[in-house]
C-alpha atoms as a PDB file:
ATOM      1  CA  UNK A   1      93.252 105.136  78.065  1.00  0.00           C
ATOM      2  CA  UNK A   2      92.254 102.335  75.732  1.00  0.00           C
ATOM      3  CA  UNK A   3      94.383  99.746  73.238  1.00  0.00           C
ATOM      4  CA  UNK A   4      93.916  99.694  69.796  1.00  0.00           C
ATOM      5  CA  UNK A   5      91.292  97.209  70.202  1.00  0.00           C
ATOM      6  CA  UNK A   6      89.041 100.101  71.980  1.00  0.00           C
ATOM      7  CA  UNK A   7      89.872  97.934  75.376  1.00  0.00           C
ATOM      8  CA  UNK A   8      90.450  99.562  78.104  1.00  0.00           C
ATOM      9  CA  UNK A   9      93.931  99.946  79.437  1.00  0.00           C
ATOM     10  CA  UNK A  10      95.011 100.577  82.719  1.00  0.00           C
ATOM     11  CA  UNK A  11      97.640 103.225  83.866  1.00  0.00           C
ATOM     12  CA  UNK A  12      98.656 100.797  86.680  1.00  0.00           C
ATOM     13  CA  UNK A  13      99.890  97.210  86.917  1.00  0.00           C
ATOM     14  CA  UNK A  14      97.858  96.603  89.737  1.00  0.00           C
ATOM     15  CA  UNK A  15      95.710  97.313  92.431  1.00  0.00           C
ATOM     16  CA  UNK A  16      95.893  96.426  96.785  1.00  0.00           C
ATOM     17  CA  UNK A  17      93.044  97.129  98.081  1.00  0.00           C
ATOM     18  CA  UNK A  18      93.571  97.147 102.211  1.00  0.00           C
ATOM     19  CA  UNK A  19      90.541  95.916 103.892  1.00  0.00           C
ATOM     20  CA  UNK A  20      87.937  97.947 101.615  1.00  0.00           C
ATOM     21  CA  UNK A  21      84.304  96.464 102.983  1.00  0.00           C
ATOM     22  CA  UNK A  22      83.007  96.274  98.841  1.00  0.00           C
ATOM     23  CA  UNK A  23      80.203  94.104 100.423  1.00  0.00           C
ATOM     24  CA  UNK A  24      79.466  96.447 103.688  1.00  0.00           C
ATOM     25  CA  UNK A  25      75.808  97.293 103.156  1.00  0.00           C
ATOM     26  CA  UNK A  26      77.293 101.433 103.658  1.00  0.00           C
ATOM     27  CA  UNK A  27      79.806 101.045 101.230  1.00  0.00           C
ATOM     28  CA  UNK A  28      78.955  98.922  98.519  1.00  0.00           C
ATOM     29  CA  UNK A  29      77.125 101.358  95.889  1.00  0.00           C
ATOM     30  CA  UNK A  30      80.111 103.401  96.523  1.00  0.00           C
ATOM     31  CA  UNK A  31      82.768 101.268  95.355  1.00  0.00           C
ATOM     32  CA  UNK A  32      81.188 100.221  91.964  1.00  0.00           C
ATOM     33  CA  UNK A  33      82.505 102.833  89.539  1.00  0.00           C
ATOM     34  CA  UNK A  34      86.155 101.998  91.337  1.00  0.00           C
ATOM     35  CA  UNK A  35      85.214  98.156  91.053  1.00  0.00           C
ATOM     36  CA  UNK A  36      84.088  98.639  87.197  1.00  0.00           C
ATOM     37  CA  UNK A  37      87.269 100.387  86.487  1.00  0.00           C
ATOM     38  CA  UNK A  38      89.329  98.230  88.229  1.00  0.00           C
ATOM     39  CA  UNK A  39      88.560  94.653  86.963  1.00  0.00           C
ATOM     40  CA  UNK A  40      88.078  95.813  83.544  1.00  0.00           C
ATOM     41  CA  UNK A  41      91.414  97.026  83.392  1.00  0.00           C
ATOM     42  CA  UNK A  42      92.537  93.623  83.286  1.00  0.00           C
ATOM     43  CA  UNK A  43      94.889  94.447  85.752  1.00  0.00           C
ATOM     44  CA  UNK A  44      95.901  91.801  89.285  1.00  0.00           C
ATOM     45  CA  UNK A  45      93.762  92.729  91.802  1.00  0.00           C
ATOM     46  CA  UNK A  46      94.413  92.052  95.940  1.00  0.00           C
ATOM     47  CA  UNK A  47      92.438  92.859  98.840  1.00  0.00           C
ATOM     48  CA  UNK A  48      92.292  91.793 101.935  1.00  0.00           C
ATOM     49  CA  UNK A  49      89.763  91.507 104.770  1.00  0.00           C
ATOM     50  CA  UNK A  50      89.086  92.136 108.516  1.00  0.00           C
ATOM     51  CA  UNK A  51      87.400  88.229 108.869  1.00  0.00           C
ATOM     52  CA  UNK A  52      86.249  85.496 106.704  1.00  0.00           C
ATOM     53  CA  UNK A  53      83.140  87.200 107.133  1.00  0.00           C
ATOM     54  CA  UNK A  54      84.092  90.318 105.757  1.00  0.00           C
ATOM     55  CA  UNK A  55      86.371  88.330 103.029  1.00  0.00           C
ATOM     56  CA  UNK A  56      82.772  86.271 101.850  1.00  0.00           C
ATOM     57  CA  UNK A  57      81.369  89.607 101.480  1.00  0.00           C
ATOM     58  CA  UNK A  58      83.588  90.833  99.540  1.00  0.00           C
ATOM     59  CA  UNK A  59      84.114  88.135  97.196  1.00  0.00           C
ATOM     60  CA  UNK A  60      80.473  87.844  96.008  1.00  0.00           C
ATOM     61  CA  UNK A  61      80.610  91.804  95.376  1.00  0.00           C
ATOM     62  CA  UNK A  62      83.828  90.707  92.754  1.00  0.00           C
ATOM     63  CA  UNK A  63      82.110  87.559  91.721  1.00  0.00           C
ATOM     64  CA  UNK A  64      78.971  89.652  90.864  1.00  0.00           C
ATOM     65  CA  UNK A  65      80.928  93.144  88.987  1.00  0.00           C
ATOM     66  CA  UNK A  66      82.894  89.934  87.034  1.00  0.00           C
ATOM     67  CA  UNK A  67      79.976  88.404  86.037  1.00  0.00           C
ATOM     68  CA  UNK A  68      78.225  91.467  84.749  1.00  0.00           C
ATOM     69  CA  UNK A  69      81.233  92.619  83.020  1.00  0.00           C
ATOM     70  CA  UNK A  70      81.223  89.504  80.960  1.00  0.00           C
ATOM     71  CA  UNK A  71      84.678  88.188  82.953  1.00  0.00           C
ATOM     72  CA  UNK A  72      83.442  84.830  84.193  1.00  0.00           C
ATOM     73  CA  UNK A  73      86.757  83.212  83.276  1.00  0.00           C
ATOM     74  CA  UNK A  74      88.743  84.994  86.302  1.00  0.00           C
ATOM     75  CA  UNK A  75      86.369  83.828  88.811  1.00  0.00           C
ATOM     76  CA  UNK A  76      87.459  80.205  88.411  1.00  0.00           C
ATOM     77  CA  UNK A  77      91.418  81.062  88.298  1.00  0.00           C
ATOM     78  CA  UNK A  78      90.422  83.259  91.604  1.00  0.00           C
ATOM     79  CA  UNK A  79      88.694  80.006  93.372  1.00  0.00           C
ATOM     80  CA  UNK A  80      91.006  77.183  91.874  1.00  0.00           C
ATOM     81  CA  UNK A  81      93.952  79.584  93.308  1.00  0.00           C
ATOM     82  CA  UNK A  82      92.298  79.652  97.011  1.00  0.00           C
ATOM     83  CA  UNK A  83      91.978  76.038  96.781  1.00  0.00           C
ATOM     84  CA  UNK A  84      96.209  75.523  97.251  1.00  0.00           C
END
């Protein structure tokens, strides 16, 4: 579904995503058409993560699918946040 702008809109107000692995070298080419829909929904996004490990992992996956989507801004919020 998209706005009037011809953005994309999302059917849900947000997404939980329980331990997912998005940098786990099995699973990570999976997860990108999920990952693509996800963050350009614009929608609040949560995960969370077996170990800091795991959490790293995951966080460059989003850092990279929000960089190549063009949605740089939401990395600093995302980092400033984890700072508190």
């Amino acid at each position: 579904v998209k706005d009037a702008a011809g953005k994309l809109k999302s059917l849900y107000d947000g997404f939980v995503l329980y331990n997912p692995g998005l940098g786990h070298q099995n699973l990570k080419s999976e997860w990108n058409p999920t990952l693509k829909y996800i963050l350009s929904s614009g929608a609040p996004l949560v995960t969370t993560a077996h170990s800091s490990f795991d959490a790293e992992r995951d966080w460059a996956v989003l850092k990279d699918m929000l960089t190549a989507l063009g949605q740089e801004d939401r990395i600093g919020k995302v980092e400033e946040g984890n700072k508190q």
